[in-house]
PDB file of N, CA and C in Angstrom:
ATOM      1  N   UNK A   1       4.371  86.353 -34.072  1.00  0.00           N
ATOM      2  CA  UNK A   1       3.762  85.051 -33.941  1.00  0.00           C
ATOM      3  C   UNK A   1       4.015  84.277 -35.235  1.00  0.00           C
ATOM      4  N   UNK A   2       4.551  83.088 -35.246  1.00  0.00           N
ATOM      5  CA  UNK A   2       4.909  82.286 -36.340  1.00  0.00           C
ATOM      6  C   UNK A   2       4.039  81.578 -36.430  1.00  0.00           C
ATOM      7  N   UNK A   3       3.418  81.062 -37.959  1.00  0.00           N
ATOM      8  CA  UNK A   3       2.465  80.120 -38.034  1.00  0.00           C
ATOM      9  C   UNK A   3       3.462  78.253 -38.153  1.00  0.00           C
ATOM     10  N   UNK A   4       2.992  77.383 -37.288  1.00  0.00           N
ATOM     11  CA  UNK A   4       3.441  75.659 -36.916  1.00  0.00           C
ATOM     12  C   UNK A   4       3.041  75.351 -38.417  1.00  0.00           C
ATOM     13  N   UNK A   5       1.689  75.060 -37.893  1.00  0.00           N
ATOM     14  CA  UNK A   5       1.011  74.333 -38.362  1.00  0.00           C
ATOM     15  C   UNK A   5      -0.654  74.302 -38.966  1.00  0.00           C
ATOM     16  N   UNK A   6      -1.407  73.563 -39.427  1.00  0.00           N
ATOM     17  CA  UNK A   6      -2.996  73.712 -39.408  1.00  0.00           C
ATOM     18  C   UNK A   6      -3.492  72.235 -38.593  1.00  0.00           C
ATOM     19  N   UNK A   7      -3.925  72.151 -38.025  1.00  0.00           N
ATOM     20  CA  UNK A   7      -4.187  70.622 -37.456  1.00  0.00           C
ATOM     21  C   UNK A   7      -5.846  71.281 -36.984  1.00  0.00           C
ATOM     22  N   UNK A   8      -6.154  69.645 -37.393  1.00  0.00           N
ATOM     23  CA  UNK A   8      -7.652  69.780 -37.285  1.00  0.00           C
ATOM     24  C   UNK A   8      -8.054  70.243 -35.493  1.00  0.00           C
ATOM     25  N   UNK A   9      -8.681  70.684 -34.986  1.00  0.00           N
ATOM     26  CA  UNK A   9      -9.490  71.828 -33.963  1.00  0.00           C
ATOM     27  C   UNK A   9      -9.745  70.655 -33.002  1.00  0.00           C
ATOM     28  N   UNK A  10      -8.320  70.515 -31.984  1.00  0.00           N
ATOM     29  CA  UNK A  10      -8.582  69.873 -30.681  1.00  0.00           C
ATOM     30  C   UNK A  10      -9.600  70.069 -29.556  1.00  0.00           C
ATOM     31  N   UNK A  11     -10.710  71.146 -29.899  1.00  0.00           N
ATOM     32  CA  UNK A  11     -11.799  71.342 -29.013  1.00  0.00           C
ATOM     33  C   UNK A  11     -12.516  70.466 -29.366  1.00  0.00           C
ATOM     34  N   UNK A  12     -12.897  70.306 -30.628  1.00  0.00           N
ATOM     35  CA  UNK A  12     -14.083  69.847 -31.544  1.00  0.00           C
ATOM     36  C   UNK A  12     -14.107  68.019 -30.356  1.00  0.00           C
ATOM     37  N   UNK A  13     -15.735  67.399 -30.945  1.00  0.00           N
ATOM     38  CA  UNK A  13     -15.856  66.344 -29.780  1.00  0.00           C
ATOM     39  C   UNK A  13     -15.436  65.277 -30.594  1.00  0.00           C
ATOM     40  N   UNK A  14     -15.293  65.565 -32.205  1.00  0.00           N
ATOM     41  CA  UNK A  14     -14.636  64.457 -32.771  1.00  0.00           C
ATOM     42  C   UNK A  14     -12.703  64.279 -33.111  1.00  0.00           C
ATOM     43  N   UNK A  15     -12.143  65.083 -32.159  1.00  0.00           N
ATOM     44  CA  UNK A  15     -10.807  65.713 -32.482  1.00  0.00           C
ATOM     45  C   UNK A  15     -10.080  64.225 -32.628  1.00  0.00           C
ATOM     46  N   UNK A  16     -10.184  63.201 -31.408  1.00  0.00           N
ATOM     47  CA  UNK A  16      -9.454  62.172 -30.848  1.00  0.00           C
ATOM     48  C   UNK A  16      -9.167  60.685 -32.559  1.00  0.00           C
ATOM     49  N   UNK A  17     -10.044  61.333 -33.182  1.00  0.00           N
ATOM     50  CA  UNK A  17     -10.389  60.684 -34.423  1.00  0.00           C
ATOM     51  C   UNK A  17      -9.647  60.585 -35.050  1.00  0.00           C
ATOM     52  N   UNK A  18      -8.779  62.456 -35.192  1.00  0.00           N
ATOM     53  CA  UNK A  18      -8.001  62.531 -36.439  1.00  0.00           C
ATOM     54  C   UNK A  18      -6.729  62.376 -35.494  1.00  0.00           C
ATOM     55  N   UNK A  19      -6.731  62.136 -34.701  1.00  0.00           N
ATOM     56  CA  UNK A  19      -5.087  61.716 -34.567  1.00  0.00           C
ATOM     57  C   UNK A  19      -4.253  60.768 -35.236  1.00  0.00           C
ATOM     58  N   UNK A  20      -2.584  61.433 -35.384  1.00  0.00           N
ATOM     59  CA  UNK A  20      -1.846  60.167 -35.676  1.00  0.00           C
ATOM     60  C   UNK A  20      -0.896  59.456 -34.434  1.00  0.00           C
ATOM     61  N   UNK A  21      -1.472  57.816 -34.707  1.00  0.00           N
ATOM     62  CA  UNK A  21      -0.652  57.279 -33.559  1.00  0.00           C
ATOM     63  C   UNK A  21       0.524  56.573 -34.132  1.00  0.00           C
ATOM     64  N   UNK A  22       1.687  56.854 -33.129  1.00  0.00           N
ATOM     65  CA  UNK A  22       2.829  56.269 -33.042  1.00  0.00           C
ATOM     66  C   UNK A  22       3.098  54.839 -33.097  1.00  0.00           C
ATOM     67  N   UNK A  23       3.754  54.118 -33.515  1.00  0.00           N
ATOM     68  CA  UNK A  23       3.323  52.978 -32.920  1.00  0.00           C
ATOM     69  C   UNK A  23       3.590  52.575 -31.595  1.00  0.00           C
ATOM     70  N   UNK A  24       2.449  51.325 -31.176  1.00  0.00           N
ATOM     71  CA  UNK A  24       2.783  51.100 -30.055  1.00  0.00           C
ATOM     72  C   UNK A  24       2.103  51.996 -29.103  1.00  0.00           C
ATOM     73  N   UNK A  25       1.170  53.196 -29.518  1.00  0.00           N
ATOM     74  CA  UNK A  25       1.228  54.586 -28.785  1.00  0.00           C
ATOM     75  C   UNK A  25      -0.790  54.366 -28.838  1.00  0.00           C
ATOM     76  N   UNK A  26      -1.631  53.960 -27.744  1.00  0.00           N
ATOM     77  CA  UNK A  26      -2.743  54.469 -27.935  1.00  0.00           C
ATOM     78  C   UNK A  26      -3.355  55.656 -28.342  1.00  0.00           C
ATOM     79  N   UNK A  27      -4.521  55.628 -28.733  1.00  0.00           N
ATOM     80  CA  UNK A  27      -5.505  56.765 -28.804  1.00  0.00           C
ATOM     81  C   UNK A  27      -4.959  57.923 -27.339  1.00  0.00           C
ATOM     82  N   UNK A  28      -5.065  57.090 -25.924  1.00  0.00           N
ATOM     83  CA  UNK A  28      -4.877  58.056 -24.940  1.00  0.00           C
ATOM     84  C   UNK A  28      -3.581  58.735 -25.170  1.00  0.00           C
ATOM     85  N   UNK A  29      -2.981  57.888 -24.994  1.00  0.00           N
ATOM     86  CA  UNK A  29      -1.291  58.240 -25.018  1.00  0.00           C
ATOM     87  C   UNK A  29      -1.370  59.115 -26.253  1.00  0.00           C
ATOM     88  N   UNK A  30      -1.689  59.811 -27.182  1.00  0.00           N
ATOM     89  CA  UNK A  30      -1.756  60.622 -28.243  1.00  0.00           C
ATOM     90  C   UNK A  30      -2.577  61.881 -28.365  1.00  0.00           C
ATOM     91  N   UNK A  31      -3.465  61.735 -27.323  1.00  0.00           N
ATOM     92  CA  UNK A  31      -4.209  62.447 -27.085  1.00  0.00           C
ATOM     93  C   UNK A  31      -3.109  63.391 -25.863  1.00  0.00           C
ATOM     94  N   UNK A  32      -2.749  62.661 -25.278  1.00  0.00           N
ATOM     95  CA  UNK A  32      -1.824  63.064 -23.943  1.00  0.00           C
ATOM     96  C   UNK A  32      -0.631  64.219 -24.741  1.00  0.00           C
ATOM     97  N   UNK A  33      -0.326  63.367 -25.851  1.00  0.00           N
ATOM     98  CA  UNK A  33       1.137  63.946 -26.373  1.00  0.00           C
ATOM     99  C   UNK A  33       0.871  65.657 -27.310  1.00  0.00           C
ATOM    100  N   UNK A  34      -0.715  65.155 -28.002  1.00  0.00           N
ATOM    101  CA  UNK A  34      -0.593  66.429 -28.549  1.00  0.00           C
ATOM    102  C   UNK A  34      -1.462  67.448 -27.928  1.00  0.00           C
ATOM    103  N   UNK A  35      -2.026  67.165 -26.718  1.00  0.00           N
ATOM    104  CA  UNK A  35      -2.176  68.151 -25.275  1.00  0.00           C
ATOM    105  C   UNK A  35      -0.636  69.125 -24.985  1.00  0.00           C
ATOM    106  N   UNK A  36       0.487  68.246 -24.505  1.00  0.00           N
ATOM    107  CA  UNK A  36       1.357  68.528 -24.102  1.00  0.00           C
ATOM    108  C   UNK A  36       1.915  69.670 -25.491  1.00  0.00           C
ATOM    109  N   UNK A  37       2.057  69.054 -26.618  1.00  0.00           N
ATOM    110  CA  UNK A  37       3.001  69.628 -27.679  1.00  0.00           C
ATOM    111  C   UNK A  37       2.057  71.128 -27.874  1.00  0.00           C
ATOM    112  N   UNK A  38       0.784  71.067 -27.793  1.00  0.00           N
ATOM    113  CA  UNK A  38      -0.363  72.563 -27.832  1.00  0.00           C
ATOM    114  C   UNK A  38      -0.422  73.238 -26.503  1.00  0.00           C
ATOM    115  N   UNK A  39       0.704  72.662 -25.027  1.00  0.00           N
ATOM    116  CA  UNK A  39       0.444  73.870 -24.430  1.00  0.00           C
ATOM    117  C   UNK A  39       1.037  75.246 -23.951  1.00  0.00           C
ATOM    118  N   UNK A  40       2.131  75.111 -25.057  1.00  0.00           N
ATOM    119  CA  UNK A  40       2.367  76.650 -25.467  1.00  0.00           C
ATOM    120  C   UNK A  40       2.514  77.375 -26.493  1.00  0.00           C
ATOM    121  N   UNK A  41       1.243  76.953 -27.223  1.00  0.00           N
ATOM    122  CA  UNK A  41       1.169  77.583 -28.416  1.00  0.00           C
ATOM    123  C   UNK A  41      -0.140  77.861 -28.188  1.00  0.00           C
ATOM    124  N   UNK A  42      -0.386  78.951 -29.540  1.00  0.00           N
ATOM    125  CA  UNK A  42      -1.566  79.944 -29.689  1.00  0.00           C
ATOM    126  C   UNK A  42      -2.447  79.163 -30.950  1.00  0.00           C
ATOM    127  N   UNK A  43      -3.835  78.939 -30.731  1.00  0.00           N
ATOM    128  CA  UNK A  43      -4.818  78.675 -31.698  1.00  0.00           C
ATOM    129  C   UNK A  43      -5.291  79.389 -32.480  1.00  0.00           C
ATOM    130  N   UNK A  44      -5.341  79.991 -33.530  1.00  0.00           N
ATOM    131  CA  UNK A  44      -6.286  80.406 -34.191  1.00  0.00           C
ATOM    132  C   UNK A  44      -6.799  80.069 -35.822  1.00  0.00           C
ATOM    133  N   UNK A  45      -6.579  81.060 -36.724  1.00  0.00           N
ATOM    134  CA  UNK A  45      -7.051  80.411 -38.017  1.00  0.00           C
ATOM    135  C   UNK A  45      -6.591  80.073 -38.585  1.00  0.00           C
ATOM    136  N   UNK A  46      -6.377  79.196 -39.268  1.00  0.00           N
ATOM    137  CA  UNK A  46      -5.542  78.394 -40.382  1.00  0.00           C
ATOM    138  C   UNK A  46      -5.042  78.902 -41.110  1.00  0.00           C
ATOM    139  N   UNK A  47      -3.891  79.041 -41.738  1.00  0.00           N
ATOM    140  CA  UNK A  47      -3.006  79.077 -42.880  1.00  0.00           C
ATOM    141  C   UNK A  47      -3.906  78.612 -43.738  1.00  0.00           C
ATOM    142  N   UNK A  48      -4.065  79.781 -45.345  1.00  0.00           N
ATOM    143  CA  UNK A  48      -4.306  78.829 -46.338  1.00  0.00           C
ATOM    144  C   UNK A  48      -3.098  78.665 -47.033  1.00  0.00           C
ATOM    145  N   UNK A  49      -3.745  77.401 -47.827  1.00  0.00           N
ATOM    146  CA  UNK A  49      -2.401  76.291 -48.351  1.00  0.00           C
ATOM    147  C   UNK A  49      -2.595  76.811 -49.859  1.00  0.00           C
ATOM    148  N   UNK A  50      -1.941  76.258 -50.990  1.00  0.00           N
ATOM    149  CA  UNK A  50      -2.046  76.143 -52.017  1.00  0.00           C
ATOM    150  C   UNK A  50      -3.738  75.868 -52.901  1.00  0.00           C
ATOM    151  N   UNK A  51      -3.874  74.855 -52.221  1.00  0.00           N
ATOM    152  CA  UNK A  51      -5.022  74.186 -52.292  1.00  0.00           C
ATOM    153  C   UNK A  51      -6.254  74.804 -51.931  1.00  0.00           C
ATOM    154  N   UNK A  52      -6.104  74.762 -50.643  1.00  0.00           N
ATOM    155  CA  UNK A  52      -7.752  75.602 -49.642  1.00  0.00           C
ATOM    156  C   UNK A  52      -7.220  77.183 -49.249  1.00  0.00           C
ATOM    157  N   UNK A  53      -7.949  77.607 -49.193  1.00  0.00           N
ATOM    158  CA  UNK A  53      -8.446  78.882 -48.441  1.00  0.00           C
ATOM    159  C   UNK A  53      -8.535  78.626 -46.798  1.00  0.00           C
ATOM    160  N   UNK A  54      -8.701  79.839 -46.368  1.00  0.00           N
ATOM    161  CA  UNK A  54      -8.900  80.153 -45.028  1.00  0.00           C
ATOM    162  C   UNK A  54     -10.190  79.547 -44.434  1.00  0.00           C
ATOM    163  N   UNK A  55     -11.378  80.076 -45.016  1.00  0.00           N
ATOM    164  CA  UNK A  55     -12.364  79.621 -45.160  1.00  0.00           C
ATOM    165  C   UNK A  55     -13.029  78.141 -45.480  1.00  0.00           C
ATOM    166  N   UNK A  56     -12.269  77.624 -46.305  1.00  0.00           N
ATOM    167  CA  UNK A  56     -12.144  76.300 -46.420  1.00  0.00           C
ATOM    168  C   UNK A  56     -11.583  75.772 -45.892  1.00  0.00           C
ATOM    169  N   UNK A  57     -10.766  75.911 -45.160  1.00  0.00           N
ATOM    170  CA  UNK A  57      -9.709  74.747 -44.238  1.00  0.00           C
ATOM    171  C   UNK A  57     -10.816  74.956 -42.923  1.00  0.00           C
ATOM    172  N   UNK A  58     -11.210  76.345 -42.535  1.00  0.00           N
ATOM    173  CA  UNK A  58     -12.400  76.222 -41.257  1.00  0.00           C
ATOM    174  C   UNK A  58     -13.693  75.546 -41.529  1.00  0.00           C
ATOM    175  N   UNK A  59     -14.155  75.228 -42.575  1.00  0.00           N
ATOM    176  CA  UNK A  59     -15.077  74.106 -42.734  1.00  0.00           C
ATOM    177  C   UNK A  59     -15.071  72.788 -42.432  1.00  0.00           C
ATOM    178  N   UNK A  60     -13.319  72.798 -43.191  1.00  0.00           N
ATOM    179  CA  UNK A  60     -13.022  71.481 -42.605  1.00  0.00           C
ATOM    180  C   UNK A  60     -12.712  70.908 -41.117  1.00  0.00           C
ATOM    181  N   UNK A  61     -13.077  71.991 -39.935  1.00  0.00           N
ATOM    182  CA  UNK A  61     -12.704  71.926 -39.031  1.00  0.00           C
ATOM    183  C   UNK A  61     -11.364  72.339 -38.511  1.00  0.00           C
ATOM    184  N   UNK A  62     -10.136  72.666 -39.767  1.00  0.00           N
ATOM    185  CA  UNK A  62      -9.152  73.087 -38.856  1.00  0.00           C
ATOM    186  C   UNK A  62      -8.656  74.456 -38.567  1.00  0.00           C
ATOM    187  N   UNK A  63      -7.772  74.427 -37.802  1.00  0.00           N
ATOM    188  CA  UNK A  63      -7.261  75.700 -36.948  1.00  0.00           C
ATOM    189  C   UNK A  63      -5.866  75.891 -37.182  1.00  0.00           C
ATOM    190  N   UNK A  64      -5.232  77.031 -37.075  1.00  0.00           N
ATOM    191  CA  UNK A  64      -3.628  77.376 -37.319  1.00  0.00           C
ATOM    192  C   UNK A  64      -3.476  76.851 -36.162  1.00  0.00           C
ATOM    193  N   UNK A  65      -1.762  76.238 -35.911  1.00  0.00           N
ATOM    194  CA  UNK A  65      -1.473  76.601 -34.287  1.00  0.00           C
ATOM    195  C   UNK A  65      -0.333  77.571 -34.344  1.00  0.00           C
ATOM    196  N   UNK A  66       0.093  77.892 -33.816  1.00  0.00           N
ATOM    197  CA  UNK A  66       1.004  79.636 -33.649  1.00  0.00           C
ATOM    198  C   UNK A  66       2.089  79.391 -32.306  1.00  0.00           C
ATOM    199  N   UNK A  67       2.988  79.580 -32.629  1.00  0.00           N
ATOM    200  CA  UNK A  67       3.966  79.956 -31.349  1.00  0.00           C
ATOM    201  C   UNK A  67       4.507  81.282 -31.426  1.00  0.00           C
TER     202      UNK A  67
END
């Protein structure tokens, strides 16, 4: 399993917040895209970075994503 990425925890009820939009590209339409790009990959704990910890990046709400 390879670690992607850390992106903040698309369950959470404030997820739609931290998105980045494209231009031209709504909130929905972004929400749509990074549905699609997470559904074949695996969730779990974050990579720590340089910076944060494991533990600290899950405070901050985020999650590894994994393919």
């Amino acid at each position: 399993m390879n670690w992607l990425t850390n992106l903040y925890d698309p369950k959470r009820d404030d997820a739609r917040a931290c998105l980045i939009l494209f231009i031209d590209e709504t909130e929905q339409d972004a929400w749509e895209r990074q549905k699609a790009w997470l559904s074949d990959k695996i969730i779990g704990r974050p990579k720590a970075t340089d910076m944060y910890t494991v533990e600290q990046l899950e405070a901050m709400g985020l999650v590894g994503v994994y393919k």
